[in-house]
N, C-alpha and C. Protein backbone atom coordinates (compact mmCIF):
# COMPACT_ATOMS: atom_id res chain seq x y z
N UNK A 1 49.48 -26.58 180.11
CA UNK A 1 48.12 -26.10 180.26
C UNK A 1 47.74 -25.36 178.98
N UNK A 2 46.34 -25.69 178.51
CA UNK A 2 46.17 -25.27 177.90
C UNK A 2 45.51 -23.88 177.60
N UNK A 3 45.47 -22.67 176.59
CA UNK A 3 44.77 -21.27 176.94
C UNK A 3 43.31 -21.64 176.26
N UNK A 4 42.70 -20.55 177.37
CA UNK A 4 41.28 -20.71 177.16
C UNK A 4 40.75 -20.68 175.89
N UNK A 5 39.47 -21.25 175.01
CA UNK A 5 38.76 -20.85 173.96
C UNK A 5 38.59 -19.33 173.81
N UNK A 6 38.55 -18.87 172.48
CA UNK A 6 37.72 -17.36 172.23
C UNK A 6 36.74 -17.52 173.11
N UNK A 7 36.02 -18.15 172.91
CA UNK A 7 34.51 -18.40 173.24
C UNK A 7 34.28 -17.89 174.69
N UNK A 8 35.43 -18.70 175.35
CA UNK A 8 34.88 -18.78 177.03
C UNK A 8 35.75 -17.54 177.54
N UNK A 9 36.79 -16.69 176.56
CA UNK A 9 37.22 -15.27 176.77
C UNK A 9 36.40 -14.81 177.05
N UNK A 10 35.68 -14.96 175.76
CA UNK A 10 34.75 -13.97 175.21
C UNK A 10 33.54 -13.70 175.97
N UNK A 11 33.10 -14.59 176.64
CA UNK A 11 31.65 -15.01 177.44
C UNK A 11 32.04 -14.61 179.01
N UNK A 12 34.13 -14.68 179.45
CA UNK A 12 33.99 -14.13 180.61
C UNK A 12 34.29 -12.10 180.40
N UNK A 13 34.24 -11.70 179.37
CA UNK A 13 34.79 -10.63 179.47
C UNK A 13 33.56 -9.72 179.28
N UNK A 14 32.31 -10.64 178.50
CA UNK A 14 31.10 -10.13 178.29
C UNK A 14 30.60 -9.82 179.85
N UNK A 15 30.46 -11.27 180.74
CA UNK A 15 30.19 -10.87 182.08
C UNK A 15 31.01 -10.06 182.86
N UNK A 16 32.06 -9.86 182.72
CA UNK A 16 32.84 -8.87 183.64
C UNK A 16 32.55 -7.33 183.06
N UNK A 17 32.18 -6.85 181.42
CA UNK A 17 31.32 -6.19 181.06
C UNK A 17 30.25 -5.72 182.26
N UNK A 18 29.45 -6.46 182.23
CA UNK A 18 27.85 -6.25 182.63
C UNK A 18 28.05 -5.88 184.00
N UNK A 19 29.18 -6.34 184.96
CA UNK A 19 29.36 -6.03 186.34
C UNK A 19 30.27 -4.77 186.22
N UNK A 20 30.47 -4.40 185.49
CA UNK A 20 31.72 -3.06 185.48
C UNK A 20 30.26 -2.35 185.12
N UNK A 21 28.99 -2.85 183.91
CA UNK A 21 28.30 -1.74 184.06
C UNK A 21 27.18 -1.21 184.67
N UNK A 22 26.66 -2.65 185.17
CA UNK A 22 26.08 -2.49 186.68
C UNK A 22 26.82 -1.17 187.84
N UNK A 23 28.11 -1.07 187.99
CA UNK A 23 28.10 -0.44 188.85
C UNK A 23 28.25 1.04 188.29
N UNK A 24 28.64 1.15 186.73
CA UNK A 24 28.79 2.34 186.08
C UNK A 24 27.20 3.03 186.73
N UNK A 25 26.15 2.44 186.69
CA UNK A 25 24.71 2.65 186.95
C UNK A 25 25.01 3.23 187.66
N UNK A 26 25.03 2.60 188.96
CA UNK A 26 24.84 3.01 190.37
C UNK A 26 25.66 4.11 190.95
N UNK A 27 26.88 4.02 190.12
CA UNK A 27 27.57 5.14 190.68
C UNK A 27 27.12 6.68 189.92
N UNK A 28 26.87 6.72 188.84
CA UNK A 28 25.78 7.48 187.56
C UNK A 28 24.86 7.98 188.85
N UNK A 29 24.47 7.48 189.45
CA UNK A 29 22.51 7.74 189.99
C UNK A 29 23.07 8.84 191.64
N UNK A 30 24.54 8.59 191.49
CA UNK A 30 25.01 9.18 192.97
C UNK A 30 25.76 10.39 192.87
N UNK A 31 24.88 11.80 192.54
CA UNK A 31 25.51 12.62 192.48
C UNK A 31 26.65 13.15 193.44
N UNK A 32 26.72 12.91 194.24
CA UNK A 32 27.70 13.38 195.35
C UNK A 32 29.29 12.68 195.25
N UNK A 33 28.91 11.63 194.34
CA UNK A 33 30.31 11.17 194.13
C UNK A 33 31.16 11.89 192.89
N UNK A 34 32.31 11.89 192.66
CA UNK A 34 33.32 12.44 192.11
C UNK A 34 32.74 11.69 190.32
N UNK A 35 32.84 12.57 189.64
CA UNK A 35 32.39 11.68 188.38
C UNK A 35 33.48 10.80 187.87
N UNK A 36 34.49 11.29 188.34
CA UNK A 36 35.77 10.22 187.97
C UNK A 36 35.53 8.02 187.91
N UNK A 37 35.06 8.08 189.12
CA UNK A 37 34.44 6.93 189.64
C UNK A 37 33.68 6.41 188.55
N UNK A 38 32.22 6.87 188.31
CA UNK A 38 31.35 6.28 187.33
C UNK A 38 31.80 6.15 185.95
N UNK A 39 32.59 7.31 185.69
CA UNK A 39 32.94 7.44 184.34
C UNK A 39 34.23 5.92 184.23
N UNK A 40 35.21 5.81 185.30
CA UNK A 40 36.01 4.43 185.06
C UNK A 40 35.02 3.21 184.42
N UNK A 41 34.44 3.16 185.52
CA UNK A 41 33.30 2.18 185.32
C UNK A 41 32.93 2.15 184.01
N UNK A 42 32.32 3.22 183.39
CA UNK A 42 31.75 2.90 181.74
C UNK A 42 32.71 3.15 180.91
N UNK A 43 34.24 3.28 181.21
CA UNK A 43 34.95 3.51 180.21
C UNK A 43 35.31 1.49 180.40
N UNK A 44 35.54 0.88 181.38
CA UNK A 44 36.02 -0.21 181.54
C UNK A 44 34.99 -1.22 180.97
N UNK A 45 33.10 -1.01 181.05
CA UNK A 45 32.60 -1.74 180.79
C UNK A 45 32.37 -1.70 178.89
N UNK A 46 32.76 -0.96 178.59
CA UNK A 46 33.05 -0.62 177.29
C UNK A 46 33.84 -1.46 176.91
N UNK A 47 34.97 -0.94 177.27
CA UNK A 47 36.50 -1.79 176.50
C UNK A 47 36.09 -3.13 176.62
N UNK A 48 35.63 -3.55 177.84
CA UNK A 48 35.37 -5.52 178.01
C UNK A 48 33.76 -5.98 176.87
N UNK A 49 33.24 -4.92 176.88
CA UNK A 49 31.52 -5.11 175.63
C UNK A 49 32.59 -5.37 174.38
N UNK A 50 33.34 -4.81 173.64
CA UNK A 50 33.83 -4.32 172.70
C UNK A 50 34.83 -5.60 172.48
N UNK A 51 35.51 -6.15 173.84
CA UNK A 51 36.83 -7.04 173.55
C UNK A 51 35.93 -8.19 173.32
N UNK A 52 34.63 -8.67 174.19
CA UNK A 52 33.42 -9.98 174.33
C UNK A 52 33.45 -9.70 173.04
N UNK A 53 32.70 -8.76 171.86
CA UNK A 53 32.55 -9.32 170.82
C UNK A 53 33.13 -9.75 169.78
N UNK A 54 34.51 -9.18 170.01
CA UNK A 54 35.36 -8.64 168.93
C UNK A 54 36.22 -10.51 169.16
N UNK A 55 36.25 -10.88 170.25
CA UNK A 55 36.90 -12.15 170.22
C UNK A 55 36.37 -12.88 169.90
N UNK A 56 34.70 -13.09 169.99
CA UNK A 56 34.07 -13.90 169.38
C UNK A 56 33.47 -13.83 167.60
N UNK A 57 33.75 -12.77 167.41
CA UNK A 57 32.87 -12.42 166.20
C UNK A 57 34.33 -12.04 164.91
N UNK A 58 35.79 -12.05 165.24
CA UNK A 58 36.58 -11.65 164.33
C UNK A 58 37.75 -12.62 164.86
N UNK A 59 38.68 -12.65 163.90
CA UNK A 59 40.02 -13.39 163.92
C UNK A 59 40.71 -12.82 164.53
N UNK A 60 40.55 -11.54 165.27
CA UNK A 60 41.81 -10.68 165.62
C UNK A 60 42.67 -11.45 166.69
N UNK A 61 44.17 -11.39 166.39
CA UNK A 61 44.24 -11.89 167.80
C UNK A 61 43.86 -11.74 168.88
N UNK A 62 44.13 -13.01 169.44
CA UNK A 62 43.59 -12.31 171.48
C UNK A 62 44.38 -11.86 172.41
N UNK A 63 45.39 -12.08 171.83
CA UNK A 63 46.59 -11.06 172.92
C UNK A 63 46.46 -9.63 172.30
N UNK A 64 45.92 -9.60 171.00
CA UNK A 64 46.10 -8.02 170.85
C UNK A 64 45.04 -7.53 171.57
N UNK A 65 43.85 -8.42 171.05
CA UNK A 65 42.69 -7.81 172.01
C UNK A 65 42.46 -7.54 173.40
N UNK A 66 43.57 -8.44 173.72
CA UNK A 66 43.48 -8.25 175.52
C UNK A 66 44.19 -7.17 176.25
N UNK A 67 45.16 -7.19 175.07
CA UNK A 67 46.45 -5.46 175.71
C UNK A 67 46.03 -4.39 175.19
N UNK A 68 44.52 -4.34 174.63
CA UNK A 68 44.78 -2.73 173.99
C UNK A 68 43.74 -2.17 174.83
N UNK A 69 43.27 -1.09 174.50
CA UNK A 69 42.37 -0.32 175.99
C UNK A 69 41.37 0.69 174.46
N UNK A 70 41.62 0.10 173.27
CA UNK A 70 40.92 0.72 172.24
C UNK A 70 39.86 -0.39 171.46
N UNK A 71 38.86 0.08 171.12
CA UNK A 71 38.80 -0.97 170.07
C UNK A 71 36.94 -0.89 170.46
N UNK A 72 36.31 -0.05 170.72
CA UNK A 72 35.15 -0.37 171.67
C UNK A 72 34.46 0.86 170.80
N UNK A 73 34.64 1.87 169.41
CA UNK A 73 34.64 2.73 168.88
C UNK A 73 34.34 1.37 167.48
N UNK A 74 35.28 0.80 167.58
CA UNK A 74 35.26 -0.21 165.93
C UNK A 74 34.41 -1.07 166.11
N UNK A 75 34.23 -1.67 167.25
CA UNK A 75 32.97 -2.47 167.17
C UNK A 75 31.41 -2.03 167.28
N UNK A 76 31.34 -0.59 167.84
CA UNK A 76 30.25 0.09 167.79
C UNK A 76 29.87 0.19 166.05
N UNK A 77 30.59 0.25 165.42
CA UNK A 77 30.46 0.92 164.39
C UNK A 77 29.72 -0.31 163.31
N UNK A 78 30.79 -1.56 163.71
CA UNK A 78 30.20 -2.75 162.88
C UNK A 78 28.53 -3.20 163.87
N UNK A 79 28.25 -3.24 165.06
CA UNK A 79 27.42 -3.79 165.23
C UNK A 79 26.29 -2.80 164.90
N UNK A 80 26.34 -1.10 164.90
CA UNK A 80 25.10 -0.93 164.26
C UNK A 80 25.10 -1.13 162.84
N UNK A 81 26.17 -1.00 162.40
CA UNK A 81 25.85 -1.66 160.81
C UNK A 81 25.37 -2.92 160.62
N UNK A 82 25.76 -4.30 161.83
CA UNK A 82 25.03 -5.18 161.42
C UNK A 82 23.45 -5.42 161.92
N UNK A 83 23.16 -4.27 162.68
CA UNK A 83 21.75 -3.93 163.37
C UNK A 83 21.07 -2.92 162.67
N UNK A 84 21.18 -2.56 161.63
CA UNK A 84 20.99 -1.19 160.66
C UNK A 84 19.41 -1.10 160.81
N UNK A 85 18.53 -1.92 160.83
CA UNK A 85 17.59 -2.09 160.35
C UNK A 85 16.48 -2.23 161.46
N UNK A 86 17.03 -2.36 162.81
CA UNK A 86 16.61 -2.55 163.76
C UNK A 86 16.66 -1.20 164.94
N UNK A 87 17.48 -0.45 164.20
CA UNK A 87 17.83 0.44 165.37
C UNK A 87 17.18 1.75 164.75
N UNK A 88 17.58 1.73 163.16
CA UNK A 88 16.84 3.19 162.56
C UNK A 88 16.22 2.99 161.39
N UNK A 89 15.45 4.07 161.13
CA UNK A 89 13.91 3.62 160.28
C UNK A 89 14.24 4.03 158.54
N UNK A 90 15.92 4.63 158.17
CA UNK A 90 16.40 4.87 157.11
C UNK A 90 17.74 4.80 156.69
N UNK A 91 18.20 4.67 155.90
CA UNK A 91 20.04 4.44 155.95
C UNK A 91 20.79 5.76 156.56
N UNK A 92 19.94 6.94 156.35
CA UNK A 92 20.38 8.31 156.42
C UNK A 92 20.53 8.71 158.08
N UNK A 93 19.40 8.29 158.78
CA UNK A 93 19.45 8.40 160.17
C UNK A 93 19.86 6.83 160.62
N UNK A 94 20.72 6.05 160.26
CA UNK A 94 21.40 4.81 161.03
C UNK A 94 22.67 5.30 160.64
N UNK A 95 23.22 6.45 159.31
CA UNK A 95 24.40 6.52 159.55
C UNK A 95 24.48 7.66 160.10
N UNK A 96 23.76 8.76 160.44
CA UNK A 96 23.50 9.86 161.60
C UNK A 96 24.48 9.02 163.20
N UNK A 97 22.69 8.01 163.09
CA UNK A 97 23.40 7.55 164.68
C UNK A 97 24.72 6.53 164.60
N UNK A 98 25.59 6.37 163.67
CA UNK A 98 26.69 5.20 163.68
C UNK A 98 28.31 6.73 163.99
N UNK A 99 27.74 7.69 163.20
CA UNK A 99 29.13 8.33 163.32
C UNK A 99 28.66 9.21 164.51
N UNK A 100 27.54 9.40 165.05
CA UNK A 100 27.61 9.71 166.51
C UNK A 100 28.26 9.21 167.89
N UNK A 101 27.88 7.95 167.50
CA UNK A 101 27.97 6.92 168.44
C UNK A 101 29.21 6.62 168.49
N UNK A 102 29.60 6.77 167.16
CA UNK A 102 30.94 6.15 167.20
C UNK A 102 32.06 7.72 167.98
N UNK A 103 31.73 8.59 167.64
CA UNK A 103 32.44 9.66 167.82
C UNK A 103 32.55 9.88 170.03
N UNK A 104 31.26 9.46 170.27
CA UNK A 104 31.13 9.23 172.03
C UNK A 104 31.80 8.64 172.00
N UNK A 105 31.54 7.58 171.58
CA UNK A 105 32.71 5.81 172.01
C UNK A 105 34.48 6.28 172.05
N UNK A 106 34.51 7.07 171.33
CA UNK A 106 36.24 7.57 171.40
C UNK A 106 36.63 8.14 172.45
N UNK A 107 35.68 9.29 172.75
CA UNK A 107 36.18 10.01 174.02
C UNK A 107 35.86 9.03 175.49
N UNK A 108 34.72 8.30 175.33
CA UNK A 108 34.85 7.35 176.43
C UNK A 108 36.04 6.52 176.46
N UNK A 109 36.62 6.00 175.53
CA UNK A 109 38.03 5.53 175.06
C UNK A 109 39.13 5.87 175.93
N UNK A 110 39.38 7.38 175.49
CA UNK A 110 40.01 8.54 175.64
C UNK A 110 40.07 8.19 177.55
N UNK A 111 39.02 8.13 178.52
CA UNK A 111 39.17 8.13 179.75
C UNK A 111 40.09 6.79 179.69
N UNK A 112 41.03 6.46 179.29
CA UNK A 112 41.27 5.19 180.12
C UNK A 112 43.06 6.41 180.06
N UNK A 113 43.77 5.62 180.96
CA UNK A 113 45.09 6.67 181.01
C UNK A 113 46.33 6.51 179.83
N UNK A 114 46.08 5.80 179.50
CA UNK A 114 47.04 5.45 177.92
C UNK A 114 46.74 5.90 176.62
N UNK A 115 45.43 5.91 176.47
CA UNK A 115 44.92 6.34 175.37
C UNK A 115 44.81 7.73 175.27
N UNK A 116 45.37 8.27 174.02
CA UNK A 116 46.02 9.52 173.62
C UNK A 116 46.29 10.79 175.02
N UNK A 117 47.58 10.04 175.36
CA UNK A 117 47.75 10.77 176.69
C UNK A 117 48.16 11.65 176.16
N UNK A 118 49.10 12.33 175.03
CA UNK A 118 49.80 12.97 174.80
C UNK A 118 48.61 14.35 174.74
N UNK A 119 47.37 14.18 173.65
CA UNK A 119 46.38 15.33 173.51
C UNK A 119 45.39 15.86 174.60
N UNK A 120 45.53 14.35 175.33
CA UNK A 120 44.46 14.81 176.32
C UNK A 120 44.96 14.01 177.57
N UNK A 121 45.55 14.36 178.69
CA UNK A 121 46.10 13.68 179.31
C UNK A 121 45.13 13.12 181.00
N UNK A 122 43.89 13.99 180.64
CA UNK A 122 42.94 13.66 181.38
C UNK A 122 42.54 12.52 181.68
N UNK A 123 42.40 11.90 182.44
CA UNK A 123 41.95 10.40 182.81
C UNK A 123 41.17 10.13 184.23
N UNK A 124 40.80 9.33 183.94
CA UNK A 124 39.88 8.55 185.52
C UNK A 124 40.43 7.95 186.30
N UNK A 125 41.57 8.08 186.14
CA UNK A 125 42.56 7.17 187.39
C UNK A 125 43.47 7.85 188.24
N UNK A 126 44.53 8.46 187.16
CA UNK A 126 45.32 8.61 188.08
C UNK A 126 45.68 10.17 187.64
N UNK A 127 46.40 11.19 188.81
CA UNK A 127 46.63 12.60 188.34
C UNK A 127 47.79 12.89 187.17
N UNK A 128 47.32 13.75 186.45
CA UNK A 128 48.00 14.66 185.49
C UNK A 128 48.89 15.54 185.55
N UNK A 129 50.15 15.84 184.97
CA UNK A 129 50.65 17.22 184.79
C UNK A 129 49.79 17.96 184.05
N UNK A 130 49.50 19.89 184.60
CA UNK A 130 48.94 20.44 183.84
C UNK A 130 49.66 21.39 184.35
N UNK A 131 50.27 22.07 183.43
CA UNK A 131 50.95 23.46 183.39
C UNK A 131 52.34 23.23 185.01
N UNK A 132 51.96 24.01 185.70
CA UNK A 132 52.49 24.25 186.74
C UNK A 132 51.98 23.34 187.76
N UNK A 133 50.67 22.35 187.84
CA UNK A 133 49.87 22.14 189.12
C UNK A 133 49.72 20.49 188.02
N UNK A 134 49.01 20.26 189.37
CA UNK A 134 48.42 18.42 189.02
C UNK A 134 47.39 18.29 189.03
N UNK A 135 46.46 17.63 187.46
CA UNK A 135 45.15 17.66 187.92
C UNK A 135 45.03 16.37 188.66
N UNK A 136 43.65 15.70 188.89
CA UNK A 136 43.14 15.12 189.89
C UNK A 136 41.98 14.45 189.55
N UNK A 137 41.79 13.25 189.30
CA UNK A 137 40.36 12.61 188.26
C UNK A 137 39.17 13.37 189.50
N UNK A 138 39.27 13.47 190.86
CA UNK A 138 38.22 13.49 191.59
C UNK A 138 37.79 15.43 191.82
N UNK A 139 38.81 16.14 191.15
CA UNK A 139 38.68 17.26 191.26
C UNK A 139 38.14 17.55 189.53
N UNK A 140 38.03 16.47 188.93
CA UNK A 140 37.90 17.00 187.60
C UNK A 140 36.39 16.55 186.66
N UNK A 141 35.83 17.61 186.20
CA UNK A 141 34.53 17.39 185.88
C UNK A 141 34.66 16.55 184.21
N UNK A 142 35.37 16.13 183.50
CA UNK A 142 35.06 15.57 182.42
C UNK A 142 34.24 16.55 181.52
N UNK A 143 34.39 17.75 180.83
CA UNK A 143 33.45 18.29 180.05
C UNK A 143 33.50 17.44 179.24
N UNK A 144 34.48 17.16 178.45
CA UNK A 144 33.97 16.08 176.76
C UNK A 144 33.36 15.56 177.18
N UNK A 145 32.71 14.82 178.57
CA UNK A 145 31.86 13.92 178.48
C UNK A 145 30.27 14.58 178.84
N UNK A 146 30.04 15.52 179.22
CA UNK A 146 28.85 15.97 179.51
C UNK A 146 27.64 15.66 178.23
N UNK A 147 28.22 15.34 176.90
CA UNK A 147 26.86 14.47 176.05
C UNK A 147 26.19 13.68 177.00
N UNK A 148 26.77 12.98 178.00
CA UNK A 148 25.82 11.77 178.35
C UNK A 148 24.60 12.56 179.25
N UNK A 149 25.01 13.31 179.70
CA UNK A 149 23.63 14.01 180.19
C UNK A 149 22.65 14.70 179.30
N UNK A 150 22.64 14.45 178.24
CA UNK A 150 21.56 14.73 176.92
C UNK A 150 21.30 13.72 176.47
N UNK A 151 20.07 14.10 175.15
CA UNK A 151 19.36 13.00 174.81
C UNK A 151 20.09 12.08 173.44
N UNK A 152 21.43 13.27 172.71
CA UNK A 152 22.14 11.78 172.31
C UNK A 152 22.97 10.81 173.20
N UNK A 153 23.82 11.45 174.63
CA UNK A 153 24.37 10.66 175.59
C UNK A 153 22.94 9.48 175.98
N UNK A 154 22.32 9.90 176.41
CA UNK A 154 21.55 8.69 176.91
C UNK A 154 21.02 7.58 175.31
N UNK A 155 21.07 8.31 174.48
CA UNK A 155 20.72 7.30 173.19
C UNK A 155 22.40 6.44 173.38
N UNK A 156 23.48 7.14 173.58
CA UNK A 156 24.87 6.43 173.43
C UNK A 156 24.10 5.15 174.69
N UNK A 157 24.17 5.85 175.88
CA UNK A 157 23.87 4.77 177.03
C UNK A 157 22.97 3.51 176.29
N UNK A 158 21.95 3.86 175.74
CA UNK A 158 21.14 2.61 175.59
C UNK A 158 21.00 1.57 174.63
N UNK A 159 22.31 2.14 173.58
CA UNK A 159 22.91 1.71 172.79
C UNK A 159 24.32 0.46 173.38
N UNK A 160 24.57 1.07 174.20
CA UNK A 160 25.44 -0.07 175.07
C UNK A 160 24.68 -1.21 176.32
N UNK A 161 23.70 -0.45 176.47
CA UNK A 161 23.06 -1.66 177.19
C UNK A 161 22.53 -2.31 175.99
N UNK A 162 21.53 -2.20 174.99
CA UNK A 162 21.70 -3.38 174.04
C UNK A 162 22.22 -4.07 173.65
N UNK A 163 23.57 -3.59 173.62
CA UNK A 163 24.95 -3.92 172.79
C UNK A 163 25.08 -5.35 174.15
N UNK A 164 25.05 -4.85 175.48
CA UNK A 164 25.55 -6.09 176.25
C UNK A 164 24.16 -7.11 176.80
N UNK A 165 22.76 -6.53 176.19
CA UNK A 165 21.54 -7.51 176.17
C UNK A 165 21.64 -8.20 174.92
N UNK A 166 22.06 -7.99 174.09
CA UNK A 166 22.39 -9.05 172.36
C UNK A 166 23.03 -9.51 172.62
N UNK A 167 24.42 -9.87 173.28
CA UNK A 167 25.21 -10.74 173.43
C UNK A 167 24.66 -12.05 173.92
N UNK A 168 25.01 -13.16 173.28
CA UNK A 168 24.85 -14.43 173.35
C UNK A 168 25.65 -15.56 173.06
């Protein structure tokens, strides 16, 4: 048997994207739920935006691309550079918003449980050693992430829904 095209990776990981961030939405709009929940969601629909382009648009391998839980920070970075012109009205404020964007995109990164467990061992999944006690994704508020409730977090947000409305 043969393994799938980049292409048709790439086109199912874009759609499994859009349904991881469909529900990132919905769970976002439901305060009563644990932020742990929503935040999986947009850390997952990330990594799959990031792997859709990166398989279609670069040589990298695809087994690397498929085992790593990083990589959604490097493609932010190339696609507003290759959108420079569309997104901001000077080079000065497109590289404003590229090392912003790119700097969110890490710590959204950061939620998945592998990625730099050692500095920050916080995650959306599963509980932590902390000191003496265990934290708990559903007992735990995410401060690094509280940007998204401001107006560069929601510029990050609408920067990733473009990112998965350009895909083609």
């Amino acid at each position: 048997m043969s393994a799938p095209s980049r292409e048709a990776l790439s086109s199912a990981f874009h759609t499994q994207a859009r349904s991881d961030w469909a529900v990132y939405l919905h769970l976002a709009a439901l305060p009563e739920h644990p932020r742990c929940h929503a935040l999986h969601y947009l850390q997952m629909a990330t990594e799959k935006l990031g792997k859709a382009y990166r398989l279609r648009d670069t040589s990298a391998a695809t087994e690397d691309l498929q085992s790593e839980h990083t990589g959604f920070a490097s493609f932010l970075r190339l696609y507003i550079n290759q959108r420079a012109s569309s997104l901001a009205a000077d080079r000065e404020t497109n590289e404003a918003l590229r090392r912003r964007a790119v700097a969110l995109a890490r710590e959204v990164e950061r939620l998945h449980p592998s990625v730099d467990k050692a500095r920050c061992p916080q995650n959306t999944e599963y509980p932590w050693p902390e000191a003496d006690q265990v934290g708990v994704p559903v007992h735990y508020d995410f401060p690094n992430l509280s940007f998204l409730r401001d107006p560069k977090g929601r510029a990050f947000l609408a920067l990733v829904q473009r990112a998965l409305d350009d895909f083609c």
